[in-house]
N, C-alpha and C. Protein backbone atom coordinates (compact mmCIF):
# COMPACT_ATOMS: atom_id res chain seq x y z
N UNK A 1 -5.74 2.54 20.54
CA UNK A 1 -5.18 2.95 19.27
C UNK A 1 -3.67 3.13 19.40
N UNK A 2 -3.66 3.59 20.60
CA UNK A 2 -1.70 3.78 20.74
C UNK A 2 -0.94 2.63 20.54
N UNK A 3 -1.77 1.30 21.03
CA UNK A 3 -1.23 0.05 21.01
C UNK A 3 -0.85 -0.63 19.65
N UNK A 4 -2.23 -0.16 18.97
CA UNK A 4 -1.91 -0.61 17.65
C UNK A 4 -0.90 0.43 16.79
N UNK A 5 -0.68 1.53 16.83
CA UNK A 5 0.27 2.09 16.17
C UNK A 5 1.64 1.82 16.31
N UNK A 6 2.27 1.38 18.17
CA UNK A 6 3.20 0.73 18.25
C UNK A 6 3.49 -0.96 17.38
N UNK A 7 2.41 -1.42 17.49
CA UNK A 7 2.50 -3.14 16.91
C UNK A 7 2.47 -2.82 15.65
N UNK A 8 1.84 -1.96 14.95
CA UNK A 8 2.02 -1.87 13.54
C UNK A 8 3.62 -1.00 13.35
N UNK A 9 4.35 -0.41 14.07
CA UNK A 9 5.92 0.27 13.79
C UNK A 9 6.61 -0.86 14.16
N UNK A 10 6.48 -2.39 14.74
CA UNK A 10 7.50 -3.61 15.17
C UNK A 10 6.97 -4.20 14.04
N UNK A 11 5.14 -4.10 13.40
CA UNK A 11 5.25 -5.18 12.07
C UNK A 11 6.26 -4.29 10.95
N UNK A 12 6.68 -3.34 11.07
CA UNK A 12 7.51 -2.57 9.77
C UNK A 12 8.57 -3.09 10.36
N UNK A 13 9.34 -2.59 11.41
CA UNK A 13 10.79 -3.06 11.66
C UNK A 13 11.15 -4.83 11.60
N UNK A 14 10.38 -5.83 11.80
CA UNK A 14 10.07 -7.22 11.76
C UNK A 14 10.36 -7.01 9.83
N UNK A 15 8.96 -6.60 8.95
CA UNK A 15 8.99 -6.85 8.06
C UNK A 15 10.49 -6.48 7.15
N UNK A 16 10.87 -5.63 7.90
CA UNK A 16 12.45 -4.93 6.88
C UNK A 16 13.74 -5.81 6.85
N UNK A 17 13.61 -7.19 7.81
CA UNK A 17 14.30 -8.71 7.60
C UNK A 17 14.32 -8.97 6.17
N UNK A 18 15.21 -9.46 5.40
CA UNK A 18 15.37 -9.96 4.45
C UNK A 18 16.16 -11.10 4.21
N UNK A 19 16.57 -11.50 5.42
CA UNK A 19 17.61 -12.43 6.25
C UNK A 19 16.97 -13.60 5.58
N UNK A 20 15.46 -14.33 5.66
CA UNK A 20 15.11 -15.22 5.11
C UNK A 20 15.30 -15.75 3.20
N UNK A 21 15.15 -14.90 2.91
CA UNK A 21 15.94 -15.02 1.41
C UNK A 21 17.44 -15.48 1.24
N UNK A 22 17.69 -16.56 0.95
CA UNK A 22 18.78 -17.14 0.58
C UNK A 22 19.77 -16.57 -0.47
N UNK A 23 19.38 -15.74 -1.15
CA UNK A 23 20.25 -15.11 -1.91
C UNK A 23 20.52 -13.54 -1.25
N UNK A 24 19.71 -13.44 -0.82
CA UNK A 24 19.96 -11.84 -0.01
C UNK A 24 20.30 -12.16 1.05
N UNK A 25 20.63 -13.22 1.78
CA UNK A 25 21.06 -13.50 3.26
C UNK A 25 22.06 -12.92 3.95
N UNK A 26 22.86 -11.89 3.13
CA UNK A 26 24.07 -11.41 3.43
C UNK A 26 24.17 -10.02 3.58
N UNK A 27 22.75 -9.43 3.26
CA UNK A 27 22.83 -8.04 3.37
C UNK A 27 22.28 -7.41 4.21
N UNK A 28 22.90 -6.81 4.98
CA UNK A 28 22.63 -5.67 6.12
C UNK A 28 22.46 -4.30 5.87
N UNK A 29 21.47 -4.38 7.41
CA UNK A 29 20.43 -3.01 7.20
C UNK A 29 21.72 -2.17 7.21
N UNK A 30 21.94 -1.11 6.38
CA UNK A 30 22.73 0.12 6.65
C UNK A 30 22.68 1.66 7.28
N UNK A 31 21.30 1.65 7.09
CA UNK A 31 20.53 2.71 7.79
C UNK A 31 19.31 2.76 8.03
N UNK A 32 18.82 3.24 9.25
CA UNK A 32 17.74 3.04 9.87
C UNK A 32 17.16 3.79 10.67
N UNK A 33 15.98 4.09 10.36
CA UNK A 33 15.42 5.37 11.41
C UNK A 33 13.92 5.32 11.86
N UNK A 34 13.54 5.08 12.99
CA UNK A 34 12.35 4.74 13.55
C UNK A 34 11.62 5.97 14.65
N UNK A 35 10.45 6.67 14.29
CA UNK A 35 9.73 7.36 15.40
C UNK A 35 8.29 7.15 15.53
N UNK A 36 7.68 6.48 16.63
CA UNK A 36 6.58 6.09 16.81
C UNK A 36 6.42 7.21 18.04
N UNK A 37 4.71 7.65 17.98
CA UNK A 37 4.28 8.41 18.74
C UNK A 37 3.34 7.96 19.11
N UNK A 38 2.12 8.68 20.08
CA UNK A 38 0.72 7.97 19.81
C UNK A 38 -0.45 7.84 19.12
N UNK A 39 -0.26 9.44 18.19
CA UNK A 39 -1.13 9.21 16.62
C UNK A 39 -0.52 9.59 15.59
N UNK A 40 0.45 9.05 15.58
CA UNK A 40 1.69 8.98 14.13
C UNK A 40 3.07 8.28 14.52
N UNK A 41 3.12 7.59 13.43
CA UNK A 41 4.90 6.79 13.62
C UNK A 41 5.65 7.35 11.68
N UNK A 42 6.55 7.00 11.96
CA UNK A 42 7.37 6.97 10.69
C UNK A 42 8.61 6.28 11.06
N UNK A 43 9.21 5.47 9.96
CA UNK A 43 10.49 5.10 9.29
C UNK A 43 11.02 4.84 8.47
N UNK A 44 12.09 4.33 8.41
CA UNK A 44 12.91 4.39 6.80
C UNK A 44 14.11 2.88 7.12
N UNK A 45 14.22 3.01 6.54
CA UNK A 45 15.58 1.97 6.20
C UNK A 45 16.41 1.64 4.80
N UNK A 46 17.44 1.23 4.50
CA UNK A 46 18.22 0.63 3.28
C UNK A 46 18.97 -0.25 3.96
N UNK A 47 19.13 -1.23 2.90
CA UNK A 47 20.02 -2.52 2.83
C UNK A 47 21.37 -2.47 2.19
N UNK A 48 22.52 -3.03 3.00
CA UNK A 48 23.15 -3.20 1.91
C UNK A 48 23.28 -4.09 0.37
N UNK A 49 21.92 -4.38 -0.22
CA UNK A 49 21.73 -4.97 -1.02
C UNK A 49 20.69 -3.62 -1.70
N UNK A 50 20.54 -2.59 -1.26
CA UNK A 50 19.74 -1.53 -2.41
C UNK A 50 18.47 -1.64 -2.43
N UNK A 51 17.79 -2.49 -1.23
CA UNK A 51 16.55 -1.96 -0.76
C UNK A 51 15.84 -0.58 -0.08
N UNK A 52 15.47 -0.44 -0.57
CA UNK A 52 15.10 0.93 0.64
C UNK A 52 13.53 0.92 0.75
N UNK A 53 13.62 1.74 2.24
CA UNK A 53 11.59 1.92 2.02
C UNK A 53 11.81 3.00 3.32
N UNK A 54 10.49 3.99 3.31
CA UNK A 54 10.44 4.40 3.79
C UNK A 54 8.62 4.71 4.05
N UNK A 55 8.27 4.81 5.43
CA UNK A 55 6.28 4.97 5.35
C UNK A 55 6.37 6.01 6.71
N UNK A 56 5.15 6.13 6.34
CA UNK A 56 4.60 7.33 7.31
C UNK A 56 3.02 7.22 7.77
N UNK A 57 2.79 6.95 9.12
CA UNK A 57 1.46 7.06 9.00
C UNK A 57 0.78 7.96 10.15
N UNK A 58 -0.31 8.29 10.14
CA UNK A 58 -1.14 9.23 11.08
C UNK A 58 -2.48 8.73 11.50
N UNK A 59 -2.83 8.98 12.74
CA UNK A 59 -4.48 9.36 12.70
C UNK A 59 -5.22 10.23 12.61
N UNK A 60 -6.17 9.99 11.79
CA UNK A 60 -6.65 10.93 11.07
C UNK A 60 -8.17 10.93 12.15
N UNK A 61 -8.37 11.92 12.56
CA UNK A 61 -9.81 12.02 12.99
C UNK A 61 -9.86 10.86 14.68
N UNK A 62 -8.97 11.34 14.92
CA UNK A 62 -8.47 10.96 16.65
C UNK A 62 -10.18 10.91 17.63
N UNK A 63 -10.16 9.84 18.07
CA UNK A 63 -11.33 9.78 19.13
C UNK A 63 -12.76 9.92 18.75
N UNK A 64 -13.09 10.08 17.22
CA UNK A 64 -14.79 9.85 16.73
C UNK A 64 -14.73 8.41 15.96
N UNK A 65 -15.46 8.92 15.94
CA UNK A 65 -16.65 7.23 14.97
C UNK A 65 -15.32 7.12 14.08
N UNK A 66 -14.69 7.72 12.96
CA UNK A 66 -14.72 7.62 11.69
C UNK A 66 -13.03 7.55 12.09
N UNK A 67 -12.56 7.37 12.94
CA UNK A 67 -10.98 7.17 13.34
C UNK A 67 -10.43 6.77 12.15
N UNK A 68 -9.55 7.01 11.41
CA UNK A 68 -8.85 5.64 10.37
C UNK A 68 -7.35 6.24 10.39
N UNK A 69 -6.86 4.78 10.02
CA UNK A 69 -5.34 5.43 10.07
C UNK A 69 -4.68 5.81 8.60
N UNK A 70 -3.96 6.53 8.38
CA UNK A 70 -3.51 6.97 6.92
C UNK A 70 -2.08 6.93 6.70
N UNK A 71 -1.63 5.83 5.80
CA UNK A 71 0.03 5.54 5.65
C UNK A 71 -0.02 5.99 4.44
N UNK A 72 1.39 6.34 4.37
CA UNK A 72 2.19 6.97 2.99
C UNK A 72 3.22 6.26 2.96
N UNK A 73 3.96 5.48 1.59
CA UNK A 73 5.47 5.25 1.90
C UNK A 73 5.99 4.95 0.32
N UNK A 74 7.31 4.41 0.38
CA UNK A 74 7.29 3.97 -0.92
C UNK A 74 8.56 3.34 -0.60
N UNK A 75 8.61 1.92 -1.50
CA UNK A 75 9.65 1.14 -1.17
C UNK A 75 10.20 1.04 -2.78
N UNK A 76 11.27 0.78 -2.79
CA UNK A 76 12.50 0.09 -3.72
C UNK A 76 13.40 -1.25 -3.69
N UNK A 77 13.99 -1.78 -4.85
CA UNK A 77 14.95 -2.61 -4.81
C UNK A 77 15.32 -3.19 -6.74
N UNK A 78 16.17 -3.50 -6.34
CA UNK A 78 16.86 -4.21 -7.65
C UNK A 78 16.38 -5.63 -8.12
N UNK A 79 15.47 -5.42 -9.26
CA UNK A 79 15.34 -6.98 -9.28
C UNK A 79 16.40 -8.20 -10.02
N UNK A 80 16.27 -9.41 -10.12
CA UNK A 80 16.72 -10.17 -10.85
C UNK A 80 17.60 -9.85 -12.21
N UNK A 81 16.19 -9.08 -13.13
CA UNK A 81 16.97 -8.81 -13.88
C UNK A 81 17.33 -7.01 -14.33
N UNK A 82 18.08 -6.76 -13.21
CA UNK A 82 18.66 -5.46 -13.24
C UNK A 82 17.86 -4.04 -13.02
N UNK A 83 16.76 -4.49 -13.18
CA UNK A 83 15.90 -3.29 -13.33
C UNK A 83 15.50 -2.84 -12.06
N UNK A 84 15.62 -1.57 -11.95
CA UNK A 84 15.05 -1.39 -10.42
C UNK A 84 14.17 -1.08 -10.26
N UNK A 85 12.63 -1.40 -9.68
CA UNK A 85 11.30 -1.04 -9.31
C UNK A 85 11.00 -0.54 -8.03
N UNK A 86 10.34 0.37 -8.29
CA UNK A 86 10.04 1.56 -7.15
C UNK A 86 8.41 1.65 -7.43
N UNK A 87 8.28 1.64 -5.80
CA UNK A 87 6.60 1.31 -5.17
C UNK A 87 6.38 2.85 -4.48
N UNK A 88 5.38 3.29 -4.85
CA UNK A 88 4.82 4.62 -3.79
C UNK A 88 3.42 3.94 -3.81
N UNK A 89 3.00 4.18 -2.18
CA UNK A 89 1.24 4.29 -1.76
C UNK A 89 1.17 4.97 -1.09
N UNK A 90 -0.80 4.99 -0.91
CA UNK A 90 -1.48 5.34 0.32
C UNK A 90 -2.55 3.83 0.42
N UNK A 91 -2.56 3.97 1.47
CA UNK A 91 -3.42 3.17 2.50
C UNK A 91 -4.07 4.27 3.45
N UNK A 92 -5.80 4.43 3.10
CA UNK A 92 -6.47 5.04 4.39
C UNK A 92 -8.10 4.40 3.86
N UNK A 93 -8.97 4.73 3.93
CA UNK A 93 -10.30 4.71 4.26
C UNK A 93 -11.05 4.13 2.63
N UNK A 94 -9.90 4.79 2.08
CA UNK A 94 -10.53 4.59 0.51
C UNK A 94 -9.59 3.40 -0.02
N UNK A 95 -8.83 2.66 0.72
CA UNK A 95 -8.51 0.78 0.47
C UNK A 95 -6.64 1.24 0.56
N UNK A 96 -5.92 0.45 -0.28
CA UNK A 96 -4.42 0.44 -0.89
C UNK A 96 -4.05 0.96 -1.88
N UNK A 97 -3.27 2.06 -2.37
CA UNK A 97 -3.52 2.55 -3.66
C UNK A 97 -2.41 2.64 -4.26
N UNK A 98 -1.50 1.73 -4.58
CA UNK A 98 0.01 1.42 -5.18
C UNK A 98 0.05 2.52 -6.19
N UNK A 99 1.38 2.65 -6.84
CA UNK A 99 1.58 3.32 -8.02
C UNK A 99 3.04 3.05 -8.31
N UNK A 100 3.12 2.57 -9.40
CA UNK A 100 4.23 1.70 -9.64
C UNK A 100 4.56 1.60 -11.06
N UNK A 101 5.57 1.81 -12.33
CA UNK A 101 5.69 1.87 -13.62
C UNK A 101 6.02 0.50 -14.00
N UNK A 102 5.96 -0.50 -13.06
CA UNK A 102 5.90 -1.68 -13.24
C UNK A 102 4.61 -2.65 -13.08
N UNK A 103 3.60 -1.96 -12.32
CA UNK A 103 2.37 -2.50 -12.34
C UNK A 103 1.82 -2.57 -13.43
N UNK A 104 0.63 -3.21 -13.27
CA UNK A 104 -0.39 -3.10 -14.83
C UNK A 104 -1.30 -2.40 -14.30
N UNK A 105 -1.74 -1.68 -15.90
CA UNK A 105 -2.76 -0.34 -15.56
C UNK A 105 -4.16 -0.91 -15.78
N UNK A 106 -5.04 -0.36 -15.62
CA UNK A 106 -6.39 -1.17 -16.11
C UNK A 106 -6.43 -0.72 -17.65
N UNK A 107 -7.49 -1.67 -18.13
CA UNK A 107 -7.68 -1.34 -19.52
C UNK A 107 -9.14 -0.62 -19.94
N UNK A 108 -8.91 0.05 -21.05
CA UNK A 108 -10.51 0.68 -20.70
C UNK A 108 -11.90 -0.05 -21.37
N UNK A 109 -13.11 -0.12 -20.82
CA UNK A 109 -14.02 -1.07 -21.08
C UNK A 109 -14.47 -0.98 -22.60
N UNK A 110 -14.55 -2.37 -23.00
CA UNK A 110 -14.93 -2.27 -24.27
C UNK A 110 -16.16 -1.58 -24.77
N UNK A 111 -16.32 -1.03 -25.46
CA UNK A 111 -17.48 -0.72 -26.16
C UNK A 111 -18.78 -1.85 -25.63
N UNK A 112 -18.74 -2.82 -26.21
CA UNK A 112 -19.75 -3.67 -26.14
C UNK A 112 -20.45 -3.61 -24.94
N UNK A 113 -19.27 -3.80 -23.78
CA UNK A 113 -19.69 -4.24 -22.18
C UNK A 113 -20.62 -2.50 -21.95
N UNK A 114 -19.82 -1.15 -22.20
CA UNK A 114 -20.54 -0.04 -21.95
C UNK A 114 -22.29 0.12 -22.32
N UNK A 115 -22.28 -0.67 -23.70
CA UNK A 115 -23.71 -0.83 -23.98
C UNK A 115 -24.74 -1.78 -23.65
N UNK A 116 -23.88 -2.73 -22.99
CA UNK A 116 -24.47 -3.56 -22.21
C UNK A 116 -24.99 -3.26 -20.73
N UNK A 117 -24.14 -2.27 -20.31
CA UNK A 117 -24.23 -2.15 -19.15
C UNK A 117 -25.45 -0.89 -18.86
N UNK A 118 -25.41 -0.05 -20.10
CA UNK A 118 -26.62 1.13 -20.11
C UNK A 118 -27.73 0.11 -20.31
N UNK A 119 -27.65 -0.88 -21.41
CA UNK A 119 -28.89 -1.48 -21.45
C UNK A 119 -29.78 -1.99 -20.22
N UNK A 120 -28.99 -3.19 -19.49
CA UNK A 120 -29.13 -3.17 -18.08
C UNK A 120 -29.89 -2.22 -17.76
N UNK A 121 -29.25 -1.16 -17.63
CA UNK A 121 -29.36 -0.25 -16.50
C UNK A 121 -30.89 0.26 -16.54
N UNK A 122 -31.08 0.30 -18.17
CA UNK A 122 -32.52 1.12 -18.55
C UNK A 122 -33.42 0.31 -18.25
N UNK A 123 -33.43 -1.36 -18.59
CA UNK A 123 -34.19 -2.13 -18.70
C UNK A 123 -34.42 -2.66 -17.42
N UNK A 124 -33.54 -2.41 -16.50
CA UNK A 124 -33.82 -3.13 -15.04
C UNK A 124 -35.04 -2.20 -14.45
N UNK A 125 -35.19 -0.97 -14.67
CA UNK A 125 -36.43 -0.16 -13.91
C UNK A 125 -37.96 -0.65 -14.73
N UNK A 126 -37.75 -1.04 -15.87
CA UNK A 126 -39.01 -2.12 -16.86
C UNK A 126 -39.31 -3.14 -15.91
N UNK A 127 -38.35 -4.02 -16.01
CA UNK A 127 -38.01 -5.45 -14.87
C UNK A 127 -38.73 -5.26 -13.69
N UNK A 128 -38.57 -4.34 -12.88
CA UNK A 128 -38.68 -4.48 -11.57
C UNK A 128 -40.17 -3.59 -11.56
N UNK A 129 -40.86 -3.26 -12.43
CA UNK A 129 -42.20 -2.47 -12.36
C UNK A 129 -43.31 -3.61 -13.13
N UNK A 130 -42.53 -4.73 -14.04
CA UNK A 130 -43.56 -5.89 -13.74
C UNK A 130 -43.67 -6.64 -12.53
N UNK A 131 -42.81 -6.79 -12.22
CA UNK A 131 -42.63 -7.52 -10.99
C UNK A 131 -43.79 -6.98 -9.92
């Protein structure tokens, strides 16, 4: 596990390149701060182009069955057209969980599908007792 917490703090410092983008090719990291341990790392960084990010992660439940690791972070930048979008998550056991005023939200289920879906629900225990 120590191994992977180090390889996952070089995939963050690797990923904070922006060098490949041809229009951002010119902007340098301006600040930067890295601490990896053996069941938690954290860092941060900004660009001189007005990126920033910063994550945090831990192990949660060290040495049993149910080990998982748990990141926090939230990144920024300026897009195209002027607006600046800002990312906060978690990542642990229960999947990726963005939150973002630029994402799309879900929509809520139509009526129809809700009564469809009780119908189902009633009629499948009918279904399965002819059977």
């Amino acid at each position: 596990m120590k191994s992977f917490v180090a390889i996952l703090a070089l995939v963050a410092v690797v990923a904070a390149d922006v060098s490949h983008l041809s229009r951002e090719a010119a902007a340098e990291i301006i600040q930067q701060d890295a601490d990896v341990f053996p069941d938690q790392y954290k860092y941060q960084f900004q660009t001189s182009n007005g990126i920033s990010a910063q994550e945090s992660g831990v192990i949660k439940n060290p040495g049993r069955e149910d080990e998982a690791l748990e990141v926090q972070g939230s990144n920024s930048y300026t897009g195209d057209d002027g607006q600046v979008y800002s990312l906060k998550y978690v990542a642990n056991e229960n999947g990726y969980q963005p939150e973002g005023s630029h994402l799309p939200v879900p929509h809520p289920i139509p009526e129809y599908i809700l009564r469809s879906i009780a119908y189902n629900a009633a009629h499948a225990k009918v279904e399965a007792t002819r059977n």
